[in-house]
PDB file of N, CA and C in Angstrom:
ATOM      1  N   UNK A   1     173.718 122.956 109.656  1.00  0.00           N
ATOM      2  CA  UNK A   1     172.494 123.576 110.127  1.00  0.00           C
ATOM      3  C   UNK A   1     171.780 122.674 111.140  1.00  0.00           C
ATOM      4  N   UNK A   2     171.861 121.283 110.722  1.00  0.00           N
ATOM      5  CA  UNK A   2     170.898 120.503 111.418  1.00  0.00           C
ATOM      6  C   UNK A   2     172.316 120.252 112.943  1.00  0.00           C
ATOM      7  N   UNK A   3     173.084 119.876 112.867  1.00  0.00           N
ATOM      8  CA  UNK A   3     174.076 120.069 114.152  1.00  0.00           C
ATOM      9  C   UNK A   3     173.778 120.842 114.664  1.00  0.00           C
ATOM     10  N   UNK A   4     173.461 122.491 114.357  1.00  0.00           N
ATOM     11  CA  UNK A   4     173.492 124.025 115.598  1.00  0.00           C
ATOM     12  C   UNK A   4     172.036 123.801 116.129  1.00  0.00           C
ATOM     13  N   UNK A   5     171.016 122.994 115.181  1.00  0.00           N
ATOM     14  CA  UNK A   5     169.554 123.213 115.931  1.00  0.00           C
ATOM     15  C   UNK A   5     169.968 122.249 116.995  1.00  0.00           C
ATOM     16  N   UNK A   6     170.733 120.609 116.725  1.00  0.00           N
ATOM     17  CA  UNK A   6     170.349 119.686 117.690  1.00  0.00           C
ATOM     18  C   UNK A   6     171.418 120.160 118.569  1.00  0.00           C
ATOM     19  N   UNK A   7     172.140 120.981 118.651  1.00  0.00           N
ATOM     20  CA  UNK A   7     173.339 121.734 119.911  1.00  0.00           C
ATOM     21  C   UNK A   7     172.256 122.823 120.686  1.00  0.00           C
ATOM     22  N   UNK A   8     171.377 123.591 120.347  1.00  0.00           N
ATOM     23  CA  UNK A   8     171.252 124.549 120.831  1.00  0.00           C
ATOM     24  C   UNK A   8     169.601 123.842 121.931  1.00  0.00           C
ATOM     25  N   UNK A   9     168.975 122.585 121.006  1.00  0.00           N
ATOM     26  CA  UNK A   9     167.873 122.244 121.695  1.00  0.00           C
ATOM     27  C   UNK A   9     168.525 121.181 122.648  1.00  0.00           C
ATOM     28  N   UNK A  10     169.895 120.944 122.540  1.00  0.00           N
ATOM     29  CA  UNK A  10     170.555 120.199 124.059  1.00  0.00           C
ATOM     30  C   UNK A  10     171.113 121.130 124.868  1.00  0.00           C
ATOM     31  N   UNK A  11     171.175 122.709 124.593  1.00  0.00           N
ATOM     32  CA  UNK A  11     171.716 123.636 125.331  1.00  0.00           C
ATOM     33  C   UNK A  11     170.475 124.007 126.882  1.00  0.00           C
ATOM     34  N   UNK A  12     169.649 123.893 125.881  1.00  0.00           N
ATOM     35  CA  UNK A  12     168.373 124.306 125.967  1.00  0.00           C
ATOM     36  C   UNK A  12     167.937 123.176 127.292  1.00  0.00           C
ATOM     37  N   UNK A  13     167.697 121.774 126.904  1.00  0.00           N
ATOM     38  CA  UNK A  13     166.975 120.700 127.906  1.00  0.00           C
ATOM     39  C   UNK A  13     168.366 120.854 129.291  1.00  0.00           C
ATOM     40  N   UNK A  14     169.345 120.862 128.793  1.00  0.00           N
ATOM     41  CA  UNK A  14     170.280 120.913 129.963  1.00  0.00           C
ATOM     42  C   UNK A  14     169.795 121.845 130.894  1.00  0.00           C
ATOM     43  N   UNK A  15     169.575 123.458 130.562  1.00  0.00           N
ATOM     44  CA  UNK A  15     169.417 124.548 131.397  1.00  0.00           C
ATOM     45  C   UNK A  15     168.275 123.976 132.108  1.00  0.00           C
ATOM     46  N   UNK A  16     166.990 123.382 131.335  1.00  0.00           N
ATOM     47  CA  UNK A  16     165.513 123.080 131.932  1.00  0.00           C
ATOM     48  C   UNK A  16     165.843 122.263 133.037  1.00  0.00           C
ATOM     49  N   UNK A  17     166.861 121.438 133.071  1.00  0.00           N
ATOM     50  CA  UNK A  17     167.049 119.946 133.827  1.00  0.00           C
ATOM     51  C   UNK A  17     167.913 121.119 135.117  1.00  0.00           C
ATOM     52  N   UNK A  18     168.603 121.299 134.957  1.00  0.00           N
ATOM     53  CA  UNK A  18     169.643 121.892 136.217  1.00  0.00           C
ATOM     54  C   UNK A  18     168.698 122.911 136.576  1.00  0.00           C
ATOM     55  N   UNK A  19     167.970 123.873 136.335  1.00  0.00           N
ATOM     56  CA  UNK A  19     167.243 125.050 136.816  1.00  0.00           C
ATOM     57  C   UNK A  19     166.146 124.993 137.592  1.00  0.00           C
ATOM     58  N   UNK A  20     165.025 124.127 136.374  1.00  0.00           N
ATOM     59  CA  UNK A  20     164.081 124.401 136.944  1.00  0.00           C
ATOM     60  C   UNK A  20     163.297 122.990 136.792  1.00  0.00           C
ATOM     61  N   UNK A  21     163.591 122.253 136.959  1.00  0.00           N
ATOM     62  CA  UNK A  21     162.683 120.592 137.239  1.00  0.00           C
ATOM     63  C   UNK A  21     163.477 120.766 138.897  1.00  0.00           C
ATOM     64  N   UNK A  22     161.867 120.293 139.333  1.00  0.00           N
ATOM     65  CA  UNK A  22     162.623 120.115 140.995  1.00  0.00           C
ATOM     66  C   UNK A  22     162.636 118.684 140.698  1.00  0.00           C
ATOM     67  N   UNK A  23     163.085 118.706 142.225  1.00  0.00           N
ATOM     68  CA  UNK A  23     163.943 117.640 142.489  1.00  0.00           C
ATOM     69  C   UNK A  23     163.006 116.755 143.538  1.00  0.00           C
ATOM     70  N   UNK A  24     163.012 115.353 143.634  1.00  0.00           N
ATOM     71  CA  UNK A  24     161.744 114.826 144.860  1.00  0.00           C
ATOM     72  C   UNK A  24     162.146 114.881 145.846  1.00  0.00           C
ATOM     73  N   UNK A  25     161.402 114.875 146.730  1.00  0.00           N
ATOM     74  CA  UNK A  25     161.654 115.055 148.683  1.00  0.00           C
ATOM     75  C   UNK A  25     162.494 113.662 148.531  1.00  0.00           C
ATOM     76  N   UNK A  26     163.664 113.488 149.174  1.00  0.00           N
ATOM     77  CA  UNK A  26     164.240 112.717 149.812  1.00  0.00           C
ATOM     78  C   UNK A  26     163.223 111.535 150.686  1.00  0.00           C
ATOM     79  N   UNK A  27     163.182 110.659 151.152  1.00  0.00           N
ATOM     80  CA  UNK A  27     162.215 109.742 152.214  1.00  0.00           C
ATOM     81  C   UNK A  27     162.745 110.207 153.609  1.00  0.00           C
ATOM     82  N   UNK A  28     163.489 110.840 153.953  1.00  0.00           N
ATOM     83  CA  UNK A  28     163.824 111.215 155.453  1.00  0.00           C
ATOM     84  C   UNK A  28     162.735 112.661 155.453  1.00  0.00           C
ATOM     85  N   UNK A  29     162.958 113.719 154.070  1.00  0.00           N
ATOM     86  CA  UNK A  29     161.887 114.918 154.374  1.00  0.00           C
ATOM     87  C   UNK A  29     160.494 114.450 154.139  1.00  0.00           C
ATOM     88  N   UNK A  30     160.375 113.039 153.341  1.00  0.00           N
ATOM     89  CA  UNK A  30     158.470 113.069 153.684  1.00  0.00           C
ATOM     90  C   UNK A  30     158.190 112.936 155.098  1.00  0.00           C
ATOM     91  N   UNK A  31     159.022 112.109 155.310  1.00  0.00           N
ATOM     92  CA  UNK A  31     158.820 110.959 156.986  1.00  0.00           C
ATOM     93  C   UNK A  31     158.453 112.327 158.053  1.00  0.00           C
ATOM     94  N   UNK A  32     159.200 113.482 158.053  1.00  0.00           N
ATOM     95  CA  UNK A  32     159.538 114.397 158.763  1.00  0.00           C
ATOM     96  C   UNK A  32     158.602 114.912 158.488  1.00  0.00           C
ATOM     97  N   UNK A  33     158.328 115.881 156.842  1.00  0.00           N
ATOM     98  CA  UNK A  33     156.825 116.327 156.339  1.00  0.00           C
ATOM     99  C   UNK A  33     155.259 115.643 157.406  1.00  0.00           C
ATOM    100  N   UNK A  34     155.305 114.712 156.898  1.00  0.00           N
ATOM    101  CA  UNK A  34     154.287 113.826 157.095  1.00  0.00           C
ATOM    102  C   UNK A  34     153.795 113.189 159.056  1.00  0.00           C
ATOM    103  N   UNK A  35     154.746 113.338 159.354  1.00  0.00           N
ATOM    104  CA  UNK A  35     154.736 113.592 161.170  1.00  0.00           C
ATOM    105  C   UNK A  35     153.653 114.101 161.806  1.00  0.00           C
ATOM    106  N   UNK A  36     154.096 115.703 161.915  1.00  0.00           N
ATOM    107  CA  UNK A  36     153.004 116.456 162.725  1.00  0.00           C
ATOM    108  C   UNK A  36     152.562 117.646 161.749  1.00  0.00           C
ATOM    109  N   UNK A  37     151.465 117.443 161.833  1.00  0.00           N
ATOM    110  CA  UNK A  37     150.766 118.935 160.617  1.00  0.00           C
ATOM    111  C   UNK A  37     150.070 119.624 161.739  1.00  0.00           C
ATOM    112  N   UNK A  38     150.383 120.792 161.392  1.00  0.00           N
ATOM    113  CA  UNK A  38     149.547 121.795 162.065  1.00  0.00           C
ATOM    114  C   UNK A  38     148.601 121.452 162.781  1.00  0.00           C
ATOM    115  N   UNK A  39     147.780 121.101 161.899  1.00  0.00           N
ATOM    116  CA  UNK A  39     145.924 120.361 162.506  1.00  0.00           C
ATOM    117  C   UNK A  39     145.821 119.664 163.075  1.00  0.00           C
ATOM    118  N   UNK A  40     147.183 118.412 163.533  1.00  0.00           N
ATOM    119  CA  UNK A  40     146.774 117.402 164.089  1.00  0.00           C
ATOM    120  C   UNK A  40     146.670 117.809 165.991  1.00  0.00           C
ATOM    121  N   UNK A  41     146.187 116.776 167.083  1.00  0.00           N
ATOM    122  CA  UNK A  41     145.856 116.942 168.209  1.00  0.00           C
ATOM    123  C   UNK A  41     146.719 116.697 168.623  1.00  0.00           C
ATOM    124  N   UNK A  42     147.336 117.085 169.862  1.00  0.00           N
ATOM    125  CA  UNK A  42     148.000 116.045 170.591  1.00  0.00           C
ATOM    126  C   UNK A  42     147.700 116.188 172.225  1.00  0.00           C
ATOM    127  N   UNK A  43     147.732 115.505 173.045  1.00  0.00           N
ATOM    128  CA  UNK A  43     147.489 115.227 174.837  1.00  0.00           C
ATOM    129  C   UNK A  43     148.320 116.257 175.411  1.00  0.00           C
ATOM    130  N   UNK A  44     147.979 116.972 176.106  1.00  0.00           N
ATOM    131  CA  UNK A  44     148.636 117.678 176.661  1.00  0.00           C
ATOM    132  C   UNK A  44     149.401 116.554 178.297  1.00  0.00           C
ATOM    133  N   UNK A  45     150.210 116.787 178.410  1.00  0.00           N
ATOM    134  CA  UNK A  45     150.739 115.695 179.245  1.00  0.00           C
ATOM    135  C   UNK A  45     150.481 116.099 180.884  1.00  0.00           C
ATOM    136  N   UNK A  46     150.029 117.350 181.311  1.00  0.00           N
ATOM    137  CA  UNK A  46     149.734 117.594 182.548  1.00  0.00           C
ATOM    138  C   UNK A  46     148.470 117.612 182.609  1.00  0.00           C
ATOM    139  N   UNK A  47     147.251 117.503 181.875  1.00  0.00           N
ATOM    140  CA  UNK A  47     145.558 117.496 182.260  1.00  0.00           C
ATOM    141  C   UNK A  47     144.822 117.139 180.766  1.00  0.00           C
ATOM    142  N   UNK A  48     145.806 116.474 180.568  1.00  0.00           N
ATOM    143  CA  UNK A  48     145.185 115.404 179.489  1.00  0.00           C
ATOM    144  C   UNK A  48     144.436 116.262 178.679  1.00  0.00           C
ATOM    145  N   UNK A  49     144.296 117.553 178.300  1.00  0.00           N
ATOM    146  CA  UNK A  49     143.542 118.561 177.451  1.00  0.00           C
ATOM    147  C   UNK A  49     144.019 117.858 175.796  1.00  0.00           C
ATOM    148  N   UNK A  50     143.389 118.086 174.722  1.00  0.00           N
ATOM    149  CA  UNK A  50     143.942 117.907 173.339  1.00  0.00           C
ATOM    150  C   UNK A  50     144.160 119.397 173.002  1.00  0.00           C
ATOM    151  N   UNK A  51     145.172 119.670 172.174  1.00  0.00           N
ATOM    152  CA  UNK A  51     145.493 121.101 171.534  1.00  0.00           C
ATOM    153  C   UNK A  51     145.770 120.651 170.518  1.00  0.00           C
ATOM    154  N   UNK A  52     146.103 121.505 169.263  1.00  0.00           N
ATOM    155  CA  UNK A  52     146.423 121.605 167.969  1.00  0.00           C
ATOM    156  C   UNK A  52     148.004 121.487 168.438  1.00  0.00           C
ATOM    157  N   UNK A  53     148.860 121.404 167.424  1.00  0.00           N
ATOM    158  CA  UNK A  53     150.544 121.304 167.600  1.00  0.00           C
ATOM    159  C   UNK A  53     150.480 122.548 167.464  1.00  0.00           C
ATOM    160  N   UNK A  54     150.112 123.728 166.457  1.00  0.00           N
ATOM    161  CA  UNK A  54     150.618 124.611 166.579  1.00  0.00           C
ATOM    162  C   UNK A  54     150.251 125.865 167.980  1.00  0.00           C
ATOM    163  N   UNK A  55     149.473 125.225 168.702  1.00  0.00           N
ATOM    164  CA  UNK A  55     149.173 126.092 169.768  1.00  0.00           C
ATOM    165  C   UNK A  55     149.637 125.542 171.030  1.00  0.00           C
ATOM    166  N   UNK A  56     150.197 124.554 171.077  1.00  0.00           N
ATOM    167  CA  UNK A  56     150.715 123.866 172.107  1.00  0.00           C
ATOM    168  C   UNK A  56     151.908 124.331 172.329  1.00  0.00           C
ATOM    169  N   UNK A  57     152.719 123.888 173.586  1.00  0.00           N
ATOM    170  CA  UNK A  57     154.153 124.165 174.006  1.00  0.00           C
ATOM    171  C   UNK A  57     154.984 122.775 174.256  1.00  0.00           C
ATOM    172  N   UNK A  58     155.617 123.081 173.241  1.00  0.00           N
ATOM    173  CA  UNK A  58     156.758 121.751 173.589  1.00  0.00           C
ATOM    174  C   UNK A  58     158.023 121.637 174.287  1.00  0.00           C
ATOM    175  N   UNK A  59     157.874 120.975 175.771  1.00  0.00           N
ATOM    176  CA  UNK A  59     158.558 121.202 176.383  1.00  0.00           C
ATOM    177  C   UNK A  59     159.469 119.904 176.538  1.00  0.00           C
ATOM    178  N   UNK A  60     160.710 120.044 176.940  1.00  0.00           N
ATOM    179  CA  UNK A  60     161.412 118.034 177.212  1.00  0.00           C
ATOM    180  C   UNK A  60     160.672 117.077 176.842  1.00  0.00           C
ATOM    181  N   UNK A  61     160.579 117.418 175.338  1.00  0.00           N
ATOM    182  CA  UNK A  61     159.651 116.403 174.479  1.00  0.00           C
ATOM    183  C   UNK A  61     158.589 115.821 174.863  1.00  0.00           C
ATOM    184  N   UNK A  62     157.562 116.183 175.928  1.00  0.00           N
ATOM    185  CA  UNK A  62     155.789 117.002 175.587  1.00  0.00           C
ATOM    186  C   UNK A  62     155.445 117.680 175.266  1.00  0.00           C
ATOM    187  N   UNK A  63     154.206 117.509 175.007  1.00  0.00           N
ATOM    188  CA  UNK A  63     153.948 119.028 174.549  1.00  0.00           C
ATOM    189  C   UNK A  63     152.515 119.540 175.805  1.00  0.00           C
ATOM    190  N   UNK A  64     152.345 120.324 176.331  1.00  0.00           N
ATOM    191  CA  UNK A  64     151.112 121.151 176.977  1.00  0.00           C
ATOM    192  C   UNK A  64     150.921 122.055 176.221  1.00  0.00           C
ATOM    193  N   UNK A  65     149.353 122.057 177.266  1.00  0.00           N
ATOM    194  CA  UNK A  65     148.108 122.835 176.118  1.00  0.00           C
ATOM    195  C   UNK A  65     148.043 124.220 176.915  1.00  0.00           C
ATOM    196  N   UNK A  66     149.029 124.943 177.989  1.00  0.00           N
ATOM    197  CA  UNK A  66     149.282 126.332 178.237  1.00  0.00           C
ATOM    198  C   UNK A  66     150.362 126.215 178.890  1.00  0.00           C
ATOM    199  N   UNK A  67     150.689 127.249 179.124  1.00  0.00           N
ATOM    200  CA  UNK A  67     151.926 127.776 179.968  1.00  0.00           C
ATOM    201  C   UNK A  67     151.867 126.993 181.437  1.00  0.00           C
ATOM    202  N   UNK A  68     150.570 127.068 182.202  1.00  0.00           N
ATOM    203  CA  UNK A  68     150.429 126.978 183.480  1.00  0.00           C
ATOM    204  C   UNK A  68     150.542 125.333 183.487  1.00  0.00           C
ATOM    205  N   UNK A  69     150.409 124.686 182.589  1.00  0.00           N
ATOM    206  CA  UNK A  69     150.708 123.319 182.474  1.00  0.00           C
ATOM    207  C   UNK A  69     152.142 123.093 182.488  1.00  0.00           C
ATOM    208  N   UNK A  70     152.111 123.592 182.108  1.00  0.00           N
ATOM    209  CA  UNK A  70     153.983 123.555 181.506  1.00  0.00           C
ATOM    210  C   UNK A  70     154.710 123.756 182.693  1.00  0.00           C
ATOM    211  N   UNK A  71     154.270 124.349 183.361  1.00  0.00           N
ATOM    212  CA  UNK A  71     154.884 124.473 185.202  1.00  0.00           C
ATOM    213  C   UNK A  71     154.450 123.758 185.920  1.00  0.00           C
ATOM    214  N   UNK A  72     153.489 122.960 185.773  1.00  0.00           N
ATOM    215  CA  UNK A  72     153.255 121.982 186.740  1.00  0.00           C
ATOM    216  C   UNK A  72     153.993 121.186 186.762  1.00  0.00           C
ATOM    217  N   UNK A  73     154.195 120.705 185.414  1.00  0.00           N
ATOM    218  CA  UNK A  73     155.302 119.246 185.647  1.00  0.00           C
ATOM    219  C   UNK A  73     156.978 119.664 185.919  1.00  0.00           C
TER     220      UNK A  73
END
């Protein structure tokens, strides 16, 4: 009796462990995470404007703060 309880409550922690405990970010996905967030500013590289990252255009690794920038250079 006491064997099938301690078999079935190791059946049991196994499924919990493989299913559903995550797992931690790796240090390459914080580094990457942790980079550029949405909110942060960055220079627009043709008129020095600041934009958010997500409204900016990233072009040959600048980024500008419109389209019409983005053709200038």
């Amino acid at each position: 009796m006491l064997l099938k309880l301690l078999l079935i409550i190791g059946v049991i922690v196994t499924i919990y462990i493989l299913f559903f405990k995550k797992k931690p970010l790796s240090n390459s996905q914080k580094k990457e995470d942790s980079q550029m967030l949405g909110d942060d500013l960055v220079e627009c590289s043709a008129c020095g404007t600041y934009a958010a990252v997500n409204d900016s255009i990233l072009s040959n690794g600048k980024y500008y703060c419109s389209s019409e920038c983005s053709k200038k250079s």
